[in-house]
Protein backbone atom coordinates (compact mmCIF):
# COMPACT_ATOMS: atom_id res chain seq x y z
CA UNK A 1 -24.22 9.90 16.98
CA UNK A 2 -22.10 11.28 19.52
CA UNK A 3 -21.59 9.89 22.96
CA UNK A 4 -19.98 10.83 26.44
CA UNK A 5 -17.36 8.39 26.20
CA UNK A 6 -16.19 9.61 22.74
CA UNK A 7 -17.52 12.67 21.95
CA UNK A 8 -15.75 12.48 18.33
CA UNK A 9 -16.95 9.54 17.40
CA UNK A 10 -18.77 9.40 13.88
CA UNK A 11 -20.63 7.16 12.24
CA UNK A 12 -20.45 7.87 9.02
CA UNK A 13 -20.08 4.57 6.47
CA UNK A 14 -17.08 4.20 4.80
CA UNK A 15 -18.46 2.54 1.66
CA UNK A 16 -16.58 -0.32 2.23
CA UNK A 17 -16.91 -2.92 -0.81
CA UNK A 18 -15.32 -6.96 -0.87
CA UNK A 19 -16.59 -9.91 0.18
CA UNK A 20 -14.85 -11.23 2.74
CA UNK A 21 -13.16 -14.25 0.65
CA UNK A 22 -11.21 -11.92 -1.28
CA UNK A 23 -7.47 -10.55 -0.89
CA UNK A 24 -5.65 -8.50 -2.45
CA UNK A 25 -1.46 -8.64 -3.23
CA UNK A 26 0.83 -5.90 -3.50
CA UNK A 27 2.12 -5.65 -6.80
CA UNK A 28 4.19 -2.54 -6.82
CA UNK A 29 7.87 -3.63 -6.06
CA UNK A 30 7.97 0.10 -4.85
CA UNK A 31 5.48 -0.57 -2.21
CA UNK A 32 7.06 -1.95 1.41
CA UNK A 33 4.45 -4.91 1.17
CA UNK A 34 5.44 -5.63 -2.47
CA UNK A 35 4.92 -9.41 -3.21
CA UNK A 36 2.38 -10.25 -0.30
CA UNK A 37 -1.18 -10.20 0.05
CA UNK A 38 -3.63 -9.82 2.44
CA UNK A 39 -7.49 -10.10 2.75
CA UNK A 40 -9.76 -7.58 1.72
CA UNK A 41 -11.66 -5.18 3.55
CA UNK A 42 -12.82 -3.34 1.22
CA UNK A 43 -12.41 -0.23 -1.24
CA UNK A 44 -12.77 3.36 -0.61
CA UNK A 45 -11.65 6.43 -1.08
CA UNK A 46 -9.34 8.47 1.07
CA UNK A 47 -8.71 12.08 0.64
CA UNK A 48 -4.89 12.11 0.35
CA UNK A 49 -4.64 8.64 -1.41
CA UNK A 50 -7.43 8.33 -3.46
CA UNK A 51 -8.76 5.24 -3.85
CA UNK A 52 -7.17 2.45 -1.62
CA UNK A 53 -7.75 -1.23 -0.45
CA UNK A 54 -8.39 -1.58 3.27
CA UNK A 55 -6.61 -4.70 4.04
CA UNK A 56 -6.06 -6.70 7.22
CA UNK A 57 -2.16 -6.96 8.49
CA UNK A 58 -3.45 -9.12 10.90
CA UNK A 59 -6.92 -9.85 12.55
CA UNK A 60 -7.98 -6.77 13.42
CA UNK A 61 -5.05 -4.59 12.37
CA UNK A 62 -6.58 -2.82 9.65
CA UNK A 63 -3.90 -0.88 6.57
CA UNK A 64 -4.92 1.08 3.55
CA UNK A 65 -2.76 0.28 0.63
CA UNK A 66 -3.49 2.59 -2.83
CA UNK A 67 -5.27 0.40 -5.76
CA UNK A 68 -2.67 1.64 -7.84
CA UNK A 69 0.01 -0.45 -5.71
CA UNK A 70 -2.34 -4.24 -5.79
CA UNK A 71 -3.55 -6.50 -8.60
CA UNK A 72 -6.71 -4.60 -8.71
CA UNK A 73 -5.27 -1.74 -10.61
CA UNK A 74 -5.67 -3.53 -13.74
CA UNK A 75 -2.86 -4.44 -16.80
CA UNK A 76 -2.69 -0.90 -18.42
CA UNK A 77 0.59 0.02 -15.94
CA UNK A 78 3.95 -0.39 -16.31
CA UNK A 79 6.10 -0.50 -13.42
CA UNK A 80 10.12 -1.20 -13.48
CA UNK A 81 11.43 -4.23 -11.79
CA UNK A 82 14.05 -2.19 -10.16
CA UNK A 83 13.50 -0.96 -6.72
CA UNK A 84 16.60 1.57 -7.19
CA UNK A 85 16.39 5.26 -8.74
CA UNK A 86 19.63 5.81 -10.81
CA UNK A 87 20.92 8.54 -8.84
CA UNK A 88 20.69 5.38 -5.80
CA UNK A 89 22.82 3.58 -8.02
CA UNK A 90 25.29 6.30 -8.29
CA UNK A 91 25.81 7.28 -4.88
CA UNK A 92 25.79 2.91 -4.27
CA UNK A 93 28.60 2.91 -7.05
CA UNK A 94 30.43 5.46 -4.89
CA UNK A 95 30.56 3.97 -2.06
CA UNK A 96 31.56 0.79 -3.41
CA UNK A 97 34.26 2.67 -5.31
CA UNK A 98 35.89 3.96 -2.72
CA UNK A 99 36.07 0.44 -0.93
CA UNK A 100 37.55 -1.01 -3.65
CA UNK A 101 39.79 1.29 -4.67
CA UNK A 102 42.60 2.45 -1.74
């Protein structure tokens, strides 16, 4: 349906799935929002992101985070502990480096 006062607007479901007792944490210590969680929206899927978890920030402050990224991407992935690359660590060691050393 389109109307005058938004002539874009669609209303197309999203296919939103959760109930709206569950949340969802951020278990990718990649991710900016690793270690928190958040309720639930709900589940769909986004063109560029595939699927993700539509999560509230805050009431009514809606974010998409990628499944892959939460506890609802299952056990089967292994993610490093370590929020540095190595070539981060390098350039880090460099800089300390020349601190130290006159």
């Amino acid at each position: 349906m389109v109307t005058a006062s938004n002539p874009f607007q669609q209303n197309t479901p999203l296919g939103l799935t959760a109930l709206p007792t569950d949340t969802v944490e951020v278990t990718d210590p990649t991710h900016p929002l690793y270690g928190l969680s958040f309720p639930l929206i709900g589940i769909t899927v986004k063109q560029r992101l595939g699927r993700v978890c539509v999560v509230w920030l805050h009431p009514g402050i809606e974010r998409v985070i990628p499944v892959g990224a939460t506890n609802l991407a299952g056990e089967d992935r292994v993610l490093s502990a370590c929020r540095l690359s190595i070539a981060g660590l390098q350039r880090l060691l460099h800089v300390l480096s020349s601190l130290v050393c006159p």
